[in-house]
Protein backbone atom coordinates (compact mmCIF):
# COMPACT_ATOMS: atom_id res chain seq x y z
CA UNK A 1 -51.72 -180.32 15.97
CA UNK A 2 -50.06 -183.33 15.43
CA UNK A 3 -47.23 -183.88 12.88
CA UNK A 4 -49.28 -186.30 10.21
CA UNK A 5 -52.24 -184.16 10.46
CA UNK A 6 -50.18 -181.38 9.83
CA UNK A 7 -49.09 -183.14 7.04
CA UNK A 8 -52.85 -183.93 5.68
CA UNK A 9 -53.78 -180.52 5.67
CA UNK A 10 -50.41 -179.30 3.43
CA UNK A 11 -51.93 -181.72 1.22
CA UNK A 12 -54.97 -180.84 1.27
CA UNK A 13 -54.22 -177.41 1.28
CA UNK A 14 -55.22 -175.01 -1.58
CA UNK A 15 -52.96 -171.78 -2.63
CA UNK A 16 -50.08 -171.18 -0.34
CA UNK A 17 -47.25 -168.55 -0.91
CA UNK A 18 -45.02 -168.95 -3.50
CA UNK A 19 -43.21 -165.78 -2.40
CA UNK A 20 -42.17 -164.38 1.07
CA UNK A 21 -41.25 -160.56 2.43
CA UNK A 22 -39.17 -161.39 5.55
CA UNK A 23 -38.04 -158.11 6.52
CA UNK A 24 -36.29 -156.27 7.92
CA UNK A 25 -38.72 -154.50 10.40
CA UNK A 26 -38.71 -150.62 9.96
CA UNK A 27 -37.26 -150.96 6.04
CA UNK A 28 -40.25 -150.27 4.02
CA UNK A 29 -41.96 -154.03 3.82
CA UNK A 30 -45.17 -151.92 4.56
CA UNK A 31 -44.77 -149.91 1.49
CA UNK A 32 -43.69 -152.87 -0.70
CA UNK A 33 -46.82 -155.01 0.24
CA UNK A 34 -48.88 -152.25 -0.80
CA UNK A 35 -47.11 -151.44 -4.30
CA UNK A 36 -46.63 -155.42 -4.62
CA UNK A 37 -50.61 -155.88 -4.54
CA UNK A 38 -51.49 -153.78 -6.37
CA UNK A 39 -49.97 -155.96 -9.54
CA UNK A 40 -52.70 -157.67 -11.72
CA UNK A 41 -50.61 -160.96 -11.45
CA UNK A 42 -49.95 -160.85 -7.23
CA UNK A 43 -51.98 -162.08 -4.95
CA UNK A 44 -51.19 -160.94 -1.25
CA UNK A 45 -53.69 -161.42 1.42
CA UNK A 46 -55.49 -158.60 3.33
CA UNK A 47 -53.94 -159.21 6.76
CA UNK A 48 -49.95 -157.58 6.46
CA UNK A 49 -47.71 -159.22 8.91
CA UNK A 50 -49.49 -162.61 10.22
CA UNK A 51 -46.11 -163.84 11.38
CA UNK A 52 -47.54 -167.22 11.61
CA UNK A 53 -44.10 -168.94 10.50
CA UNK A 54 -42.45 -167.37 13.68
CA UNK A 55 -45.35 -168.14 16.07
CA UNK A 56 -46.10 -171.27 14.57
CA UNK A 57 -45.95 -174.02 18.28
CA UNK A 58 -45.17 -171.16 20.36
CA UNK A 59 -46.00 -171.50 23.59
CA UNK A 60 -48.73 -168.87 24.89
CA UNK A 61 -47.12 -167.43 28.15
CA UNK A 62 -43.81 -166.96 25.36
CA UNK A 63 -46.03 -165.87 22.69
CA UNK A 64 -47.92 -163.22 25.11
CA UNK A 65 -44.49 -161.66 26.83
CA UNK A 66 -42.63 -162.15 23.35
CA UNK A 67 -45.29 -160.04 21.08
CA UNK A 68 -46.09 -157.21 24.47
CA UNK A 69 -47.55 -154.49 24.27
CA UNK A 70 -48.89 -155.81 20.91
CA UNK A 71 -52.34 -157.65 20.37
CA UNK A 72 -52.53 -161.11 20.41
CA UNK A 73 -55.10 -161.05 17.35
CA UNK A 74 -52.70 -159.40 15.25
CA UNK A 75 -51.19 -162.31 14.48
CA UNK A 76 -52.37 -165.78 13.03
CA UNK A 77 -50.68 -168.67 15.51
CA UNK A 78 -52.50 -171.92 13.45
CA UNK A 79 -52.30 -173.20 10.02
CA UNK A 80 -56.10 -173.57 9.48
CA UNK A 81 -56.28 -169.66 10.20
CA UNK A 82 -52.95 -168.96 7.54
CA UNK A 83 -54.70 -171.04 4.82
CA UNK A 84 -57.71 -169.10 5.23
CA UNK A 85 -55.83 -165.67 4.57
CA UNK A 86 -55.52 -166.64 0.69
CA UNK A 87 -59.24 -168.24 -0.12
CA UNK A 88 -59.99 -164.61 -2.06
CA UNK A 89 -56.50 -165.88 -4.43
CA UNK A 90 -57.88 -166.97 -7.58
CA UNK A 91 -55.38 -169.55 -9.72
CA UNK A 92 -54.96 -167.08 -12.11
CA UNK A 93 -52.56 -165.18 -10.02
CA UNK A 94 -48.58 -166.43 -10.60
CA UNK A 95 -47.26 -164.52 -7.70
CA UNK A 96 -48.74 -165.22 -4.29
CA UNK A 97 -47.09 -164.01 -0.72
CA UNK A 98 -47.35 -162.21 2.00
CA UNK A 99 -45.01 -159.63 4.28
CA UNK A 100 -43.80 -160.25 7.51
CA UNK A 101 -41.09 -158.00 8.66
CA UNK A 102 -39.88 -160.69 11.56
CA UNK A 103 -39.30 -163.53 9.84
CA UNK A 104 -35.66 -162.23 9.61
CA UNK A 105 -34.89 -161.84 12.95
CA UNK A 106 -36.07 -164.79 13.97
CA UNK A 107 -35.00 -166.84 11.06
CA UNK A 108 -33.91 -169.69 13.38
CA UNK A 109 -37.57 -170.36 13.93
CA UNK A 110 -38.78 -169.43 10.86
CA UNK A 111 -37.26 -171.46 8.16
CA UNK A 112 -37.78 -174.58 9.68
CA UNK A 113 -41.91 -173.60 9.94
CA UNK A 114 -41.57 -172.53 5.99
CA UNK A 115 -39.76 -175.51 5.37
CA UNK A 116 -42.99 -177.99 7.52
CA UNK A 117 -45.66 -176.09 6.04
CA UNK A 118 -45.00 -175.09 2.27
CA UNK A 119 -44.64 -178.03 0.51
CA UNK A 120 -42.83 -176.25 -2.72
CA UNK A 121 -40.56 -174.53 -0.27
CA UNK A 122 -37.60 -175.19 -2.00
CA UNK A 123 -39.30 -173.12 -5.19
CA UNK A 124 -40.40 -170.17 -2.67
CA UNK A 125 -39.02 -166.56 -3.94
CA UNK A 126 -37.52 -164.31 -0.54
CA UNK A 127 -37.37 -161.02 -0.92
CA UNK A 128 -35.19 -159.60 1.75
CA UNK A 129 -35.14 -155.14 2.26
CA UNK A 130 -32.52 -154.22 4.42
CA UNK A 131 -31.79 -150.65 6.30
CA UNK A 132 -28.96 -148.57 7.95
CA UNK A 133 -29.37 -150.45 11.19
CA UNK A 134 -28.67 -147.30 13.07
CA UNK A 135 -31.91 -145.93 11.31
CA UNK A 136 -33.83 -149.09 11.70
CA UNK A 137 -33.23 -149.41 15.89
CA UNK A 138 -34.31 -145.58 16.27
CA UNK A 139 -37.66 -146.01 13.87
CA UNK A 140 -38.08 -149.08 15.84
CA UNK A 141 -37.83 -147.18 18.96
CA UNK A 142 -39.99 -144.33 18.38
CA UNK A 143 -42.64 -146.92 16.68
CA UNK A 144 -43.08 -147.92 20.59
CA UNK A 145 -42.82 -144.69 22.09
CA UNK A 146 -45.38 -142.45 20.48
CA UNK A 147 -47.74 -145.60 20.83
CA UNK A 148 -47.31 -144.81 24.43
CA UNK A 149 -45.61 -148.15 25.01
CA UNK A 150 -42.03 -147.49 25.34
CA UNK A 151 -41.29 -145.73 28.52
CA UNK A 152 -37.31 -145.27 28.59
CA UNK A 153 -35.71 -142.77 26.59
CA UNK A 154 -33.36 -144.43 23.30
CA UNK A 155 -30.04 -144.09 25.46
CA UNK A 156 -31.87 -145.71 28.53
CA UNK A 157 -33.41 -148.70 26.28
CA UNK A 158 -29.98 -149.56 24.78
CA UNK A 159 -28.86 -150.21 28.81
CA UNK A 160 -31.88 -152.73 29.14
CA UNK A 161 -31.66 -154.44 26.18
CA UNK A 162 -30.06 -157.40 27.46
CA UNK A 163 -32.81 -157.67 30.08
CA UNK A 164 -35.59 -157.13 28.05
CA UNK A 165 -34.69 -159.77 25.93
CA UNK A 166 -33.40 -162.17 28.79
CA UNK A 167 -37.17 -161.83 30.24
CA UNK A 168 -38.78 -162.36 26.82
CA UNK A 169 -39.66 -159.34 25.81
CA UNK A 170 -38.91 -159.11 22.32
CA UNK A 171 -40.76 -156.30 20.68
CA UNK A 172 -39.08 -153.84 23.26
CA UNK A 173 -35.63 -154.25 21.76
CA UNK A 174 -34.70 -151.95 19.54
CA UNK A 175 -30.72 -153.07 19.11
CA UNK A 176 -30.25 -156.69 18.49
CA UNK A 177 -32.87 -157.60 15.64
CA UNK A 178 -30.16 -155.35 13.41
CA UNK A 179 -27.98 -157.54 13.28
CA UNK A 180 -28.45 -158.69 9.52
CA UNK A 181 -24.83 -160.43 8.74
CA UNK A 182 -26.45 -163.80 10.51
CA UNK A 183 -29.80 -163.47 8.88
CA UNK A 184 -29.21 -163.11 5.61
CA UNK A 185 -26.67 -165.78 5.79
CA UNK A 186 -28.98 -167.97 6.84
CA UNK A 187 -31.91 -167.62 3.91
CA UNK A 188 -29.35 -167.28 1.13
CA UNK A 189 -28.15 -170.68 2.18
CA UNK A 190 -31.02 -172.43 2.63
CA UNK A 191 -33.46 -170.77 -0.04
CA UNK A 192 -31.49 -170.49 -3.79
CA UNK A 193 -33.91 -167.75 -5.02
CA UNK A 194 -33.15 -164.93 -2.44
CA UNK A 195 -32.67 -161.14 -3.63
CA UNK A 196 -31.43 -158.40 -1.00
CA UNK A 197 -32.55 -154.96 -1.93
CA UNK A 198 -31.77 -152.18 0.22
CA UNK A 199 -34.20 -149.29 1.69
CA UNK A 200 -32.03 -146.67 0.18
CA UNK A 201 -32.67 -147.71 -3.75
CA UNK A 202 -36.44 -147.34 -2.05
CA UNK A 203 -35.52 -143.77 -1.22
CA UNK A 204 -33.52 -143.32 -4.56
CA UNK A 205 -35.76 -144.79 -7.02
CA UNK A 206 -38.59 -146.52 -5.72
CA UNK A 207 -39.98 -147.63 -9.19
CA UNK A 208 -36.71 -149.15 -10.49
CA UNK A 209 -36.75 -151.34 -7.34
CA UNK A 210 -39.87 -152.05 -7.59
CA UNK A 211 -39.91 -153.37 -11.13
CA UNK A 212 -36.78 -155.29 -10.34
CA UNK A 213 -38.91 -156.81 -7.64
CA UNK A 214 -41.32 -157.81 -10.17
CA UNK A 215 -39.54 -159.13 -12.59
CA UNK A 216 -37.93 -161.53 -10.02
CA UNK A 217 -41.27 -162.15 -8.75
CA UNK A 218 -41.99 -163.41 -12.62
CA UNK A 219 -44.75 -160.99 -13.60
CA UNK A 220 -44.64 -158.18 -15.79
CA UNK A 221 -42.65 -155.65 -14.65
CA UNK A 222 -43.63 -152.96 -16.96
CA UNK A 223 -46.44 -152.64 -14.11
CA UNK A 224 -46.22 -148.86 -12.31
CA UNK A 225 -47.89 -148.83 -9.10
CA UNK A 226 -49.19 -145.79 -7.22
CA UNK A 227 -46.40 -145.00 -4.70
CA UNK A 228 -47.51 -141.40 -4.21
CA UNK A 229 -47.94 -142.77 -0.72
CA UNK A 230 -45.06 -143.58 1.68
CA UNK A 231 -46.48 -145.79 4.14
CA UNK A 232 -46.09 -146.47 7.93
CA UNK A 233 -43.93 -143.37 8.31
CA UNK A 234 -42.62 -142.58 11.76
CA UNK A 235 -42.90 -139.36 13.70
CA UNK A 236 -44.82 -137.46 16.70
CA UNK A 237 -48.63 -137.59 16.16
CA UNK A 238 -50.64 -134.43 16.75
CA UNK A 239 -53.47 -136.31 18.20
CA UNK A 240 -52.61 -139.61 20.10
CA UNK A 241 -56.39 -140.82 20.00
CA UNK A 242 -56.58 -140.51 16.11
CA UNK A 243 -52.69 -142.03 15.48
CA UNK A 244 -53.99 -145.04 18.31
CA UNK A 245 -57.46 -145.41 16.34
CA UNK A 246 -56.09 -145.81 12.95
CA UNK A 247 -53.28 -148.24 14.17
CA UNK A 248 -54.42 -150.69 16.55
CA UNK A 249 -57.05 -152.55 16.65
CA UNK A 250 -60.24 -151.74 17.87
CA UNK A 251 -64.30 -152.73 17.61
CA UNK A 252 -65.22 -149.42 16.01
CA UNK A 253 -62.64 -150.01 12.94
CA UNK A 254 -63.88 -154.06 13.00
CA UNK A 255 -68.09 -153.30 12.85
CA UNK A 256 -66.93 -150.56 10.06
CA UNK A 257 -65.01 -152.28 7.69
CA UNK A 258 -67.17 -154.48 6.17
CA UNK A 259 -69.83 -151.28 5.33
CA UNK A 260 -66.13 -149.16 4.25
CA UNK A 261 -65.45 -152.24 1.60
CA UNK A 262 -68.38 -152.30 0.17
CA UNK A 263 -67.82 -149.04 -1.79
CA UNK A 264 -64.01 -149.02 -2.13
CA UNK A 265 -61.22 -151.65 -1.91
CA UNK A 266 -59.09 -152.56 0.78
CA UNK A 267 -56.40 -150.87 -1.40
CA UNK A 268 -58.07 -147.79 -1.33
CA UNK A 269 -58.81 -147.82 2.43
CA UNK A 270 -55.61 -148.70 3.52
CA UNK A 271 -54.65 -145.65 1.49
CA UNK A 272 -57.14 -143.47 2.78
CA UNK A 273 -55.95 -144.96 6.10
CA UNK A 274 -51.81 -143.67 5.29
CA UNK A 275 -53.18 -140.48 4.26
CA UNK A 276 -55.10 -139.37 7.46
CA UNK A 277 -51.90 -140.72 9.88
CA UNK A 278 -49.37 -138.72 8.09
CA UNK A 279 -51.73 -135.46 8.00
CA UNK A 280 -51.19 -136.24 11.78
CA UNK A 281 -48.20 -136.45 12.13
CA UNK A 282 -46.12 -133.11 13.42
CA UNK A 283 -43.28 -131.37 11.34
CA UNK A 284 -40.83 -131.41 13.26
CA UNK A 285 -39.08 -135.44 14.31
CA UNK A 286 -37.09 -136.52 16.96
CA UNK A 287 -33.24 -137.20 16.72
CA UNK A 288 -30.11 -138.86 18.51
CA UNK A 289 -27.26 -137.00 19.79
CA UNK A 290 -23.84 -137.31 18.49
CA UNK A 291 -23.00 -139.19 20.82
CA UNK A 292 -25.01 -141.44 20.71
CA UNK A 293 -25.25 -141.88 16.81
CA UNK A 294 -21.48 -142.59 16.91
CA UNK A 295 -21.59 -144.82 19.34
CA UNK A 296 -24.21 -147.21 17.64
CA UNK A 297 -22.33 -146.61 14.29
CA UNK A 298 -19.30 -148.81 16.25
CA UNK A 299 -21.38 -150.85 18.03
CA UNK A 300 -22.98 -152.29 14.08
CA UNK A 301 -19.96 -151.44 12.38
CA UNK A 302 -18.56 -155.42 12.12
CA UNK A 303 -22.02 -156.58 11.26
CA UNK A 304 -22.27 -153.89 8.11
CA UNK A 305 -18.40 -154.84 6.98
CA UNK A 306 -19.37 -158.59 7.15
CA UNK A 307 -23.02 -158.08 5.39
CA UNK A 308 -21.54 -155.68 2.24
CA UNK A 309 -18.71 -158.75 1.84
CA UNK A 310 -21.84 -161.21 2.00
CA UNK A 311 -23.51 -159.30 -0.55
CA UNK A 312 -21.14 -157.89 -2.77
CA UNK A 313 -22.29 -154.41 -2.00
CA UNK A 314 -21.10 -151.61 -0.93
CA UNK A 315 -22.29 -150.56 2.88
CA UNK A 316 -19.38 -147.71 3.82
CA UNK A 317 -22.66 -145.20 3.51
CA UNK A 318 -24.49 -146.98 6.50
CA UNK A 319 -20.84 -145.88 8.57
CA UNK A 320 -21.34 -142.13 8.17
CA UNK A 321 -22.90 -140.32 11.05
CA UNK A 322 -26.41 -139.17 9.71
CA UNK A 323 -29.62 -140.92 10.57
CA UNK A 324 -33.29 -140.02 9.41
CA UNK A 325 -35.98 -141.60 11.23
């Protein structure tokens, strides 16, 4: 597309985001998007995660190696295709956005791309959740590995980082994309409404965040959502065909959806969805060694004292050896 007709269809365009969940991946963006929509006054579009600001002029061979093993149409490349996402959003909604947990990382793509295709960017509300990166790289790991994707064990993938990500291969490291200190910096200088909230006042309280997200968001945040659910969880799925069926896409879930919706919501169904994978899921989880917990706890430990000075928070929690997946 070139850049003036670009520019014609911004103007053109209808309802665009006012609002943004950038991450970080593995921090509960999953579970806000579903307690966010659910809000009379939010608007958020079916399709979690379109990552179209970071893949936004991407070249294909990058685009293919960058988003591997992943499918390519799990993510929306053109701006035709990103409009299209919020036709349902009626004008009576005041909060409209949408969650994708790799616009952080990859925030030197990104904010440019917000910045070309939202014409009220400088208005547009971030909303940035942030976790112990030492938890975050080890969800992120096992995410891959009971998919059947990730073949090294955690220790082995920290050695190949570097070459993973040298040949492009982005959504095989686990290590790097933790590094929030550079991130954050980034969107609280160039977007003046940004609020960080942590994954732990998720664990803690999840309504009181919640409500704080919502009155920054402007709507009323005397709202209580249904967060009985906690979604996306990680662990080791009984049955591999069932956890594979419910989480990737495939033509049986495609030719069945549109029957599904026509007697309950896509709320519902996702729920439904969270429901059946976590009955799934096995007891007992996976864990890192001492060893290697301490180790990663150093190899962060700069990142986490720069972030809590950036934020004005204390992080000396995320330095203690304990992780849960």
């Amino acid at each position: 597309m070139k850049t003036g007709d670009a520019i014609m269809k911004i103007e053109k365009a209808g309802t665009l985001p006012n609002f943004l969940i950038i991450g970080a991946a593995k921090s509960g963006t999953t579970s806000l998007y579903c307690y966010l929509r659910q809000h009379p006054d939010i608007f958020m579009p079916d399709l979690k995660e379109p990552h179209f600001f970071r893949f936004y002029n991407v070249p294909d061979n990058a685009f293919h190696k960058e988003i591997f093993p992943n499918a390519p149409e799990e993510y929306v490349r053109d701006f035709e295709h990103y409009q299209r996402l919020f036709t349902k959003c009626l004008p009576d909604y005041k909060a409209v956005g949408e969650a994708s947990s790799a616009y952080l990382f990859y925030h030197e793509r990104t904010i440019p791309n917000i910045k070309k295709f939202l014409p009220d960017w400088q208005k547009t509300k971030i909303i940035i959740i942030l976790r112990n990166p030492v938890e975050a790289s080890f969800s992120h790991y096992l995410m891959y590995k009971i998919r059947g994707s990730e073949s090294l064990s955690f220790e082995e993938s920290m050695e190949h980082e570097h070459e993973r990500f040298e040949k492009g291969f982005d959504s095989l490291t686990h290590f790097r994309r933790f590094f929030y200190y550079p991130q954050v910096k980034a969107y609280l200088e160039n977007f003046h409404k940004t609020k960080v909230f942590l994954y732990d006042d998720l664990q803690d309280n999840q309504l009181a965040m919640i409500q704080d997200m919502y009155e920054f968001l402007g709507v009323d945040s005397s709202f209580v959502p249904d967060t009985n659910i906690k979604y996306n969880a990680t662990g080791t799925p009984r049955s591999m065909f069932l956890h594979n069926f419910l989480t990737r896409p495939n033509f049986l879930k495609k030719m069945a959806k549109p029957v599904i919706s026509m007697v309950s919501s896509d709320e519902k169904i996702v729920q439904m969805i969270e429901v059946v994978k976590r009955k799934n899921l096995a007891s007992s989880k996976p864990g890192i060694s001492r060893h290697t917990l301490a180790r990663l706890t150093e190899y962060y430990r700069e990142d986490i004292l720069r972030l809590q000075e950036l934020m004005n928070r204390d992080l000396l929690h995320w330095l203690k050896n304990k992780c849960q997946n």
